[in-house]
PDB file of N, CA and C in Angstrom:
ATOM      1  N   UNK A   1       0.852  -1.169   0.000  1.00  0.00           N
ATOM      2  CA  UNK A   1       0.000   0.000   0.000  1.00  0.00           C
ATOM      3  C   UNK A   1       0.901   1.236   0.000  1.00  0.00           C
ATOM      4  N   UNK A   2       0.518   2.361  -0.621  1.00  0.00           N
ATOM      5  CA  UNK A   2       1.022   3.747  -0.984  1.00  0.00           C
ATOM      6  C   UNK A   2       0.893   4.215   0.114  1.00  0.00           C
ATOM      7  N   UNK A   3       2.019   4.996   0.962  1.00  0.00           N
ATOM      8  CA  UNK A   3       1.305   5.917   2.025  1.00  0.00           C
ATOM      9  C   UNK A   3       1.989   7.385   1.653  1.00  0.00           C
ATOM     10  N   UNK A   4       0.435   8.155   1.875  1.00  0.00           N
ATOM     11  CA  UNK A   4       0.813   9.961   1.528  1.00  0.00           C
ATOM     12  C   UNK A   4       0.377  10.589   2.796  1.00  0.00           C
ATOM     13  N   UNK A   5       1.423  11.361   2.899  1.00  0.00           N
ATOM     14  CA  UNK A   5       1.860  12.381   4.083  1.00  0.00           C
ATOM     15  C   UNK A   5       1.286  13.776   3.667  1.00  0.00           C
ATOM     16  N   UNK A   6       0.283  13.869   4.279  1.00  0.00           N
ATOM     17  CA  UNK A   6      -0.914  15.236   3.896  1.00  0.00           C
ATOM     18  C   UNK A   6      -0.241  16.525   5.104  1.00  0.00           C
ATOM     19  N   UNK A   7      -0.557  17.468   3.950  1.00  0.00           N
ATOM     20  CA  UNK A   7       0.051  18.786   4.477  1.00  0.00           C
ATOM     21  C   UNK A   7      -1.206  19.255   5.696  1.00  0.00           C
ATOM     22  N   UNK A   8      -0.498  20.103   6.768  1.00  0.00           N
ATOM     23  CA  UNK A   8      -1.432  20.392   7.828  1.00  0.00           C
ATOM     24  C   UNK A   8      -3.013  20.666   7.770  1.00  0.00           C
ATOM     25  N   UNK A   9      -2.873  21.645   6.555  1.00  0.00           N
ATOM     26  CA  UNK A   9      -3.865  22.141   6.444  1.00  0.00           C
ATOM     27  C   UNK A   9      -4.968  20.759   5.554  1.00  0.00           C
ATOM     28  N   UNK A  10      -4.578  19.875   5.221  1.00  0.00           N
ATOM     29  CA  UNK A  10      -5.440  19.048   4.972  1.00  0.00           C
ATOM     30  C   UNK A  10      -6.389  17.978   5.998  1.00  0.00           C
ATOM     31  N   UNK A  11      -5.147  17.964   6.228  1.00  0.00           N
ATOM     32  CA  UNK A  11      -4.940  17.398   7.870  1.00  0.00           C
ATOM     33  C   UNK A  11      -6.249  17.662   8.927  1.00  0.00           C
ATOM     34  N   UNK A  12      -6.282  18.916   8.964  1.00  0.00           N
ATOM     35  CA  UNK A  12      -7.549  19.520   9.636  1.00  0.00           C
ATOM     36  C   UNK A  12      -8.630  19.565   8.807  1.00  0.00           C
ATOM     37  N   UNK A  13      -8.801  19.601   7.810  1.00  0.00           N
ATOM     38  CA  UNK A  13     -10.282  19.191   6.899  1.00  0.00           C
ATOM     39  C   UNK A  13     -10.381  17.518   7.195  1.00  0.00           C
ATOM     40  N   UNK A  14      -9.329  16.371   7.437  1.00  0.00           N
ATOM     41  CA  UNK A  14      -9.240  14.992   7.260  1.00  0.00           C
ATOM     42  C   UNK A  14     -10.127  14.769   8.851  1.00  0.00           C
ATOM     43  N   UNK A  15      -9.660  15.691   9.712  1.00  0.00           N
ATOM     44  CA  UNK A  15     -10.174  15.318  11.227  1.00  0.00           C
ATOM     45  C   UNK A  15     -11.575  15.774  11.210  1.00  0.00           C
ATOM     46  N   UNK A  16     -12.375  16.279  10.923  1.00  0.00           N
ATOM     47  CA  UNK A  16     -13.789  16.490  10.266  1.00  0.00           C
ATOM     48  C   UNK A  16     -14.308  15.623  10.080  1.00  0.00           C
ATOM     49  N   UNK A  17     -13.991  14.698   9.507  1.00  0.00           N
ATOM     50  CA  UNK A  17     -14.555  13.650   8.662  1.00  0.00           C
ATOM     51  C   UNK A  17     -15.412  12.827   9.940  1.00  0.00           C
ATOM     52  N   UNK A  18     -16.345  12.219   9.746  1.00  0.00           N
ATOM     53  CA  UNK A  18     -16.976  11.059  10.401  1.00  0.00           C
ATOM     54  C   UNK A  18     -17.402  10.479   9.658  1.00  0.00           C
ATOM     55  N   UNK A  19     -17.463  10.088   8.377  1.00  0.00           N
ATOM     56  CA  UNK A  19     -17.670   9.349   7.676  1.00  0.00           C
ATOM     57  C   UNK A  19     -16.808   8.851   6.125  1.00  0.00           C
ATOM     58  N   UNK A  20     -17.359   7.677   6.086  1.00  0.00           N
ATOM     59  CA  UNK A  20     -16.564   6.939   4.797  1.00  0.00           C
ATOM     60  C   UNK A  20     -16.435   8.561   3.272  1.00  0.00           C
ATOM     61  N   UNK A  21     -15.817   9.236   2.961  1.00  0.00           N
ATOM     62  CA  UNK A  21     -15.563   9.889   1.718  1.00  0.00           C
ATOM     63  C   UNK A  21     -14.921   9.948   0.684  1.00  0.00           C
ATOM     64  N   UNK A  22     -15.556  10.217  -0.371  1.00  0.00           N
ATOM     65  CA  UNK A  22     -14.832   9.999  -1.731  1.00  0.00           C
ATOM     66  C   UNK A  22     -13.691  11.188  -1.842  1.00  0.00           C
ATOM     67  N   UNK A  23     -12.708  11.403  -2.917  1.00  0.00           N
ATOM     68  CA  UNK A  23     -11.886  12.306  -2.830  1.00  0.00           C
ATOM     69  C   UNK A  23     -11.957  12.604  -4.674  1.00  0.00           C
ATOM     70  N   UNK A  24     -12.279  13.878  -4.873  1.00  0.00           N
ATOM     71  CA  UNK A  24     -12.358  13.962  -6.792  1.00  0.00           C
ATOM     72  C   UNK A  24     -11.742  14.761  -7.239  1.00  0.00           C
ATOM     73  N   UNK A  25     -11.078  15.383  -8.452  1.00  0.00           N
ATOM     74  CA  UNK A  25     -10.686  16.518  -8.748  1.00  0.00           C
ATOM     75  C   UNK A  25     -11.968  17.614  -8.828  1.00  0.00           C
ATOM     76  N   UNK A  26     -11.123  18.564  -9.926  1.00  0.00           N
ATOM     77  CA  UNK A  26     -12.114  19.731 -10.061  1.00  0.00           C
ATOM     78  C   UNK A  26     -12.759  19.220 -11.261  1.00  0.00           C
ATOM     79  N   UNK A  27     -12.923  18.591 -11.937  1.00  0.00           N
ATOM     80  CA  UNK A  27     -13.122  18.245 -12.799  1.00  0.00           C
ATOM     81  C   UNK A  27     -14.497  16.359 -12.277  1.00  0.00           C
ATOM     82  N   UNK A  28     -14.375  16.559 -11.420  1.00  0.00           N
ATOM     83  CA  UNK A  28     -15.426  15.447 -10.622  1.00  0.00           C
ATOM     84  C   UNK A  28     -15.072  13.746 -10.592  1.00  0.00           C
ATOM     85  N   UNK A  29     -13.619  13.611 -11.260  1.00  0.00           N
ATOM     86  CA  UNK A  29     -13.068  12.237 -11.394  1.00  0.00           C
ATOM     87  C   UNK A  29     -12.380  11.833  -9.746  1.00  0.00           C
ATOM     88  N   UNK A  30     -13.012  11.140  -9.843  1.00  0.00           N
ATOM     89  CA  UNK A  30     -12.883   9.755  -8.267  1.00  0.00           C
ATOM     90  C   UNK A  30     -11.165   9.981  -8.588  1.00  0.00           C
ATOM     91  N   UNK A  31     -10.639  10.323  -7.405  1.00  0.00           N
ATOM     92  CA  UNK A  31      -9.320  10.176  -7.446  1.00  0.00           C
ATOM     93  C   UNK A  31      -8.960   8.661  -6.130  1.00  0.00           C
ATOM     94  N   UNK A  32     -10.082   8.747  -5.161  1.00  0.00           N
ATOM     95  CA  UNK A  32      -9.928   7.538  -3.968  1.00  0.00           C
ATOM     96  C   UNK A  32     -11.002   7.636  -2.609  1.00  0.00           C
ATOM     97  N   UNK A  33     -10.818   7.003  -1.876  1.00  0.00           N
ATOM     98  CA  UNK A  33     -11.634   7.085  -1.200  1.00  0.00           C
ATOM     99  C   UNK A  33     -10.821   7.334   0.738  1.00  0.00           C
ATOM    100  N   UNK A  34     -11.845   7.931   1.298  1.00  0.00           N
ATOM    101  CA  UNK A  34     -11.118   7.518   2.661  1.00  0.00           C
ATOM    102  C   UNK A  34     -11.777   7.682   3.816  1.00  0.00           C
ATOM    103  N   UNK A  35     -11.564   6.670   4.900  1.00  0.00           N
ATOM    104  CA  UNK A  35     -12.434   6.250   5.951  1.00  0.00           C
ATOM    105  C   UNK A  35     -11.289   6.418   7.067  1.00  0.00           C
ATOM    106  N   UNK A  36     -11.854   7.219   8.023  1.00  0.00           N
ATOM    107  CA  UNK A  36     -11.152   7.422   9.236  1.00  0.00           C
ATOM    108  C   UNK A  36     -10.803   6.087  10.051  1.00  0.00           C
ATOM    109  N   UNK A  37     -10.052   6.070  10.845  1.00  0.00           N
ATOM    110  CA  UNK A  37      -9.366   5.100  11.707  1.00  0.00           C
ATOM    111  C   UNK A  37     -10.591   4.421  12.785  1.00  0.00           C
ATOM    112  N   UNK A  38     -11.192   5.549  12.970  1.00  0.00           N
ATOM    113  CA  UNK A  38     -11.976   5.467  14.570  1.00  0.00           C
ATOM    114  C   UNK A  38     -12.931   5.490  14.042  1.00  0.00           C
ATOM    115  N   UNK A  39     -13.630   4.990  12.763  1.00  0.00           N
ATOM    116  CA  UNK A  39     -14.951   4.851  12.248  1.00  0.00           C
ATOM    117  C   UNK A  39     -15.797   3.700  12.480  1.00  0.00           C
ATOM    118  N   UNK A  40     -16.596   3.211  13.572  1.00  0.00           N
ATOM    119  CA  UNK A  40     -17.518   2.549  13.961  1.00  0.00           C
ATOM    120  C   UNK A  40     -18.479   1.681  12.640  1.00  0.00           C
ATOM    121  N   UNK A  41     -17.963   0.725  12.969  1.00  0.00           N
ATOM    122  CA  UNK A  41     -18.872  -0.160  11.703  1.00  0.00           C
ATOM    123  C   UNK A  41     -20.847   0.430  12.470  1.00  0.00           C
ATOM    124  N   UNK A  42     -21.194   0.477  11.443  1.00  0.00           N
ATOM    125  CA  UNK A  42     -22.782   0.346  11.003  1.00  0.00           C
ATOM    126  C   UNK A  42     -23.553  -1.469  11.824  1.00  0.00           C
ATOM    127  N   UNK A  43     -22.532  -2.236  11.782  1.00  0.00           N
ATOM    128  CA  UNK A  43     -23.061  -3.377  11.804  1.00  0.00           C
ATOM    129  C   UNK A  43     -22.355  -3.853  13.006  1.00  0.00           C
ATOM    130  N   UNK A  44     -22.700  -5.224  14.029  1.00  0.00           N
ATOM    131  CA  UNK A  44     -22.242  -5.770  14.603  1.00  0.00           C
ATOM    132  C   UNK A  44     -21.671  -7.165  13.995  1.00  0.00           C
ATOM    133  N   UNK A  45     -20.223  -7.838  14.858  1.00  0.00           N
ATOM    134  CA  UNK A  45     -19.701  -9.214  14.476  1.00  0.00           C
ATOM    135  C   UNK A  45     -20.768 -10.181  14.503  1.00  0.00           C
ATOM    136  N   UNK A  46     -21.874 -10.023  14.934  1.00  0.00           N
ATOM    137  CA  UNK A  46     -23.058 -11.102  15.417  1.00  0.00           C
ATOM    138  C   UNK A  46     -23.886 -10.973  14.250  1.00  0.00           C
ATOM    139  N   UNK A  47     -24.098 -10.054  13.855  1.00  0.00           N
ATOM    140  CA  UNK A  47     -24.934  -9.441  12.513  1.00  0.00           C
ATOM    141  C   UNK A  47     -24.639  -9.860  11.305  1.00  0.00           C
ATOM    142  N   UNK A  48     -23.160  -9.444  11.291  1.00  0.00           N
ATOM    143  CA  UNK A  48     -22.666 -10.000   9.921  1.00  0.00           C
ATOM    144  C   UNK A  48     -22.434 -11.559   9.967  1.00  0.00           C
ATOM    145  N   UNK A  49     -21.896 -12.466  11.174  1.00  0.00           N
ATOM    146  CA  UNK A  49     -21.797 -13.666  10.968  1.00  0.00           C
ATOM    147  C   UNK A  49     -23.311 -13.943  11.536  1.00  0.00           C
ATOM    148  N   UNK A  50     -24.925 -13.651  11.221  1.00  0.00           N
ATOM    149  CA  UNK A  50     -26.050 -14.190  10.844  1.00  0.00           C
ATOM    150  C   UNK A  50     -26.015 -14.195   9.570  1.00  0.00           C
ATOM    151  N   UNK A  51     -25.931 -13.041   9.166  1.00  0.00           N
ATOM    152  CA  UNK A  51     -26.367 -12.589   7.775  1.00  0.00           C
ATOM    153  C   UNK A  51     -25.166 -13.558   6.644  1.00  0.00           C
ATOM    154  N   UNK A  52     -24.407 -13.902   6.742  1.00  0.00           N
ATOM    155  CA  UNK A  52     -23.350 -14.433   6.115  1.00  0.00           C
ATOM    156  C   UNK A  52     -23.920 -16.200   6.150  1.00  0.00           C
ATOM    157  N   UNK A  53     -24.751 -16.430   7.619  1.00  0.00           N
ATOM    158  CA  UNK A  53     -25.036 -18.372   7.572  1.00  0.00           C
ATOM    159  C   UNK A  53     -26.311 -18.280   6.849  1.00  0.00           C
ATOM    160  N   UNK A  54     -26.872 -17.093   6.809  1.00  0.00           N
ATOM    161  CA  UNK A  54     -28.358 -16.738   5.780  1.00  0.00           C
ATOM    162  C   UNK A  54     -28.417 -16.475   4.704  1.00  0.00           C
ATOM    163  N   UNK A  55     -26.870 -16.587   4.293  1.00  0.00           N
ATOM    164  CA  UNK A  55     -27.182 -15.696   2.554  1.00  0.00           C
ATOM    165  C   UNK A  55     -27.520 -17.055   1.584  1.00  0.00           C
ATOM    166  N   UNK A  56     -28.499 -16.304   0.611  1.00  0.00           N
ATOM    167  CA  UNK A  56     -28.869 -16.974  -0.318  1.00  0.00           C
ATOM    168  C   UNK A  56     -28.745 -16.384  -1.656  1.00  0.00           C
ATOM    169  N   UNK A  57     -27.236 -16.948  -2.321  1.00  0.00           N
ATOM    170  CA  UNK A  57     -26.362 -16.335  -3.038  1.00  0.00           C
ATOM    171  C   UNK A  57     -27.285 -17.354  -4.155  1.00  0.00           C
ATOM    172  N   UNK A  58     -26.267 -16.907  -5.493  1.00  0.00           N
ATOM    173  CA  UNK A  58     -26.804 -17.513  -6.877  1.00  0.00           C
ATOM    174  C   UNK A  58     -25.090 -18.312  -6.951  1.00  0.00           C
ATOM    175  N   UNK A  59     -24.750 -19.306  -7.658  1.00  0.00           N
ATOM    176  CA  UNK A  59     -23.863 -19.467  -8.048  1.00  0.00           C
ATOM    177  C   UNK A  59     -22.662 -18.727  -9.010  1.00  0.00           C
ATOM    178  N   UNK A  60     -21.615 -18.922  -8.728  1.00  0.00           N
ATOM    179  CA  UNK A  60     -20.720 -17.707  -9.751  1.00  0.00           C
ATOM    180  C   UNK A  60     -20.753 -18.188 -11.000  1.00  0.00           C
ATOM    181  N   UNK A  61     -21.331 -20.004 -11.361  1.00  0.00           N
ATOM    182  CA  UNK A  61     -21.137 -20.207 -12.999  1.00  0.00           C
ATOM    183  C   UNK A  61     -22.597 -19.097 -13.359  1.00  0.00           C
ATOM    184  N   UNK A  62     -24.010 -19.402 -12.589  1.00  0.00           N
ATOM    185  CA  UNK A  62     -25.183 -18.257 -13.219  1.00  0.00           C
ATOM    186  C   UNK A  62     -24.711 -17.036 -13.630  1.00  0.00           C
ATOM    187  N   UNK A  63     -24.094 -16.349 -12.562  1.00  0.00           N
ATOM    188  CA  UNK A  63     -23.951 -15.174 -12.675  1.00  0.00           C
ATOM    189  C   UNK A  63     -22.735 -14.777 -13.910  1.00  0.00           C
ATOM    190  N   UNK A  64     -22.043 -15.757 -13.949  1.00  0.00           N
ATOM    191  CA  UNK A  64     -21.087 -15.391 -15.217  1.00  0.00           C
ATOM    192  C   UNK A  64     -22.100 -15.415 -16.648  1.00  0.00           C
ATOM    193  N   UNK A  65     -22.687 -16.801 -16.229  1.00  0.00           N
ATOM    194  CA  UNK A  65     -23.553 -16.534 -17.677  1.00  0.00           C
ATOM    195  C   UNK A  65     -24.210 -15.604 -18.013  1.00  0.00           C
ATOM    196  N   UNK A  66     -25.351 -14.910 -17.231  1.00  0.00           N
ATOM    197  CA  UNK A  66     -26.098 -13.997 -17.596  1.00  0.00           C
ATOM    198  C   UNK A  66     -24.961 -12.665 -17.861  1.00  0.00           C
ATOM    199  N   UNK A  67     -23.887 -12.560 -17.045  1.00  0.00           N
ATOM    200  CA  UNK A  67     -22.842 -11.279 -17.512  1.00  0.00           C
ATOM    201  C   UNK A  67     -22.523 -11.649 -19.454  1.00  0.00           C
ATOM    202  N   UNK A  68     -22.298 -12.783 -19.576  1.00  0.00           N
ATOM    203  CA  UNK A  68     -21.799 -12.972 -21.107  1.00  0.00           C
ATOM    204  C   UNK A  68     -22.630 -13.064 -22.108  1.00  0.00           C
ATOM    205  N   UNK A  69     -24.367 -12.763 -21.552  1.00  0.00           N
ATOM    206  CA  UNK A  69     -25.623 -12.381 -22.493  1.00  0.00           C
ATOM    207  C   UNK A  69     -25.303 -11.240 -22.288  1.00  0.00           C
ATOM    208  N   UNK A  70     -25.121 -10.559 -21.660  1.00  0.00           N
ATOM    209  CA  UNK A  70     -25.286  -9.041 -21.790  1.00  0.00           C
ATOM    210  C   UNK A  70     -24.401  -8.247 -22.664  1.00  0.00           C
ATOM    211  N   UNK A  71     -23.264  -8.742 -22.691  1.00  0.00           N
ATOM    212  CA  UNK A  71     -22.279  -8.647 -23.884  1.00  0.00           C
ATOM    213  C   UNK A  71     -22.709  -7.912 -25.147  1.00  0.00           C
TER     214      UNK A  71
END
């Protein structure tokens, strides 16, 4: 992983943040994304390992097929 060393003054717009944000030019192109350190999942470990013994997925050969009709 790349690590960038942000100038002060960014620094203090970065500590603002409470949530997951995108980062774009002036021009509106996604340059990355970024999520603070101390950002509290939405979900609990109990939640996600229900939801994970409950999922009722499709297989990856279906789903490839219908991607290669769409073609």
């Amino acid at each position: 992983m790349t690590k960038v060393v942000v100038d002060p003054e960014m620094l203090e717009k970065l500590k603002g943040l409470s949530e997951p944000t995108v980062f774009c030019d002036q021009q509106g192109r996604v340059l990355g994304h970024f999520a603070p350190d101390d950002l509290e999942p939405d979900i609990s470990y109990d939640e996600l390992r229900q939801r994970s013994e409950n999922f009722q997925g499709r297989p990856l050969s279906d789903l490839l097929q219908e991607w290669e009709k769409r073609k």
